[in-house]
Protein backbone atom coordinates (compact mmCIF):
# COMPACT_ATOMS: atom_id res chain seq x y z
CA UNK A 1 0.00 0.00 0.00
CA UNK A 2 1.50 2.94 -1.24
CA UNK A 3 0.96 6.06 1.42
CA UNK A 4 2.20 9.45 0.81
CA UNK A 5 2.18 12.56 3.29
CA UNK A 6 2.52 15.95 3.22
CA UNK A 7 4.23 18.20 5.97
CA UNK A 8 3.05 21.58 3.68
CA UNK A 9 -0.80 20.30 3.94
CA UNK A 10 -2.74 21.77 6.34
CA UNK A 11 -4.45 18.88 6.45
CA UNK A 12 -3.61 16.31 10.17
CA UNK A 13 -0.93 13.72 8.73
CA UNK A 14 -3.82 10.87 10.32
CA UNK A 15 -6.65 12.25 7.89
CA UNK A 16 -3.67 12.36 5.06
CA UNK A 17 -3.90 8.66 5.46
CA UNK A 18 -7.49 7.81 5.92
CA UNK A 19 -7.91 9.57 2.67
CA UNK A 20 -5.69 8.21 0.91
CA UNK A 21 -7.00 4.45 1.96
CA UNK A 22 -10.13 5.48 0.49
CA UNK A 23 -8.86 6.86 -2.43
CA UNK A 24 -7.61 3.12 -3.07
CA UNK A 25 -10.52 1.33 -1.78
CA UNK A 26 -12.76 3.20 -4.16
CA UNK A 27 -10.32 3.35 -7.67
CA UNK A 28 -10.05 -0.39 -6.51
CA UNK A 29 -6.67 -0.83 -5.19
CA UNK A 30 -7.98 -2.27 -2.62
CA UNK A 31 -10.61 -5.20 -2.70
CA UNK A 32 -12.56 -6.63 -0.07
CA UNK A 33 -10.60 -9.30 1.94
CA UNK A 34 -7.05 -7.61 1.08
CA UNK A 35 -4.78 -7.52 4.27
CA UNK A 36 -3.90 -3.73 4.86
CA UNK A 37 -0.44 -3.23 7.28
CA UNK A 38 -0.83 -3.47 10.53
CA UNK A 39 -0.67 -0.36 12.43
CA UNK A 40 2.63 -0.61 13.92
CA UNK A 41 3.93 -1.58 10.33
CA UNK A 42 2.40 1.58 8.54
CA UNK A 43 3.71 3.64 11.69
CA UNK A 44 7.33 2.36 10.37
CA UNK A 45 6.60 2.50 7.05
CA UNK A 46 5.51 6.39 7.19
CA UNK A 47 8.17 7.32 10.11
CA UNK A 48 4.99 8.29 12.24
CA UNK A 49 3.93 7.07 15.39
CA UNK A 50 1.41 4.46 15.87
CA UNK A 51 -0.86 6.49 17.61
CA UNK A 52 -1.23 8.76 14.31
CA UNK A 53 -2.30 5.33 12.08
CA UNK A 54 -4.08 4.37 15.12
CA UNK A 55 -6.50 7.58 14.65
CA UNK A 56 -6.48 7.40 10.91
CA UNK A 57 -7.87 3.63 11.08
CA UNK A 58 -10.43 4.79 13.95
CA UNK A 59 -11.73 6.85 11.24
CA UNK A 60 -12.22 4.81 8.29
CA UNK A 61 -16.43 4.03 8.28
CA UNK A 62 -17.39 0.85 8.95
CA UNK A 63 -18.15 0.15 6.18
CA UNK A 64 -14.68 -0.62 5.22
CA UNK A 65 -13.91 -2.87 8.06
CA UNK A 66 -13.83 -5.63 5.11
CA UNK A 67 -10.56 -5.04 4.47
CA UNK A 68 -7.89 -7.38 6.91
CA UNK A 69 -5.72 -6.04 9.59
């Protein structure tokens, strides 16, 4: 999964990535029953702390909870 953030958007880095998870469930990246990284994985992965994915995962709607963690 291919995350990119931007420290010049006003927008919080955790709504950066709940967009952006969207963005790829809905152009079809993403398909139901595809494993998504774990938090503490994406945390790595973006050099952000675990809280942050944490949040941006809280706010994914249900009904995306299809997708594996």
């Amino acid at each position: 999964m291919e995350i990119i953030l931007s420290s010049n958007s006003s927008k919080p880095i955790y709504t950066q990535i709940t967009e952006q998870i969207k963005a790829q469930i809905m152009d079809g990246t993403l398909r139901a029953g595809d494993p998504i990284p774990s938090m503490r994985s994406l945390a790595k992965s973006l050099h952000v702390s675990v809280i942050t994915v944490q949040r941006a995962y809280e706010e994914l709607p249900v009904s995306y909870t299809h997708l594996t963690l």
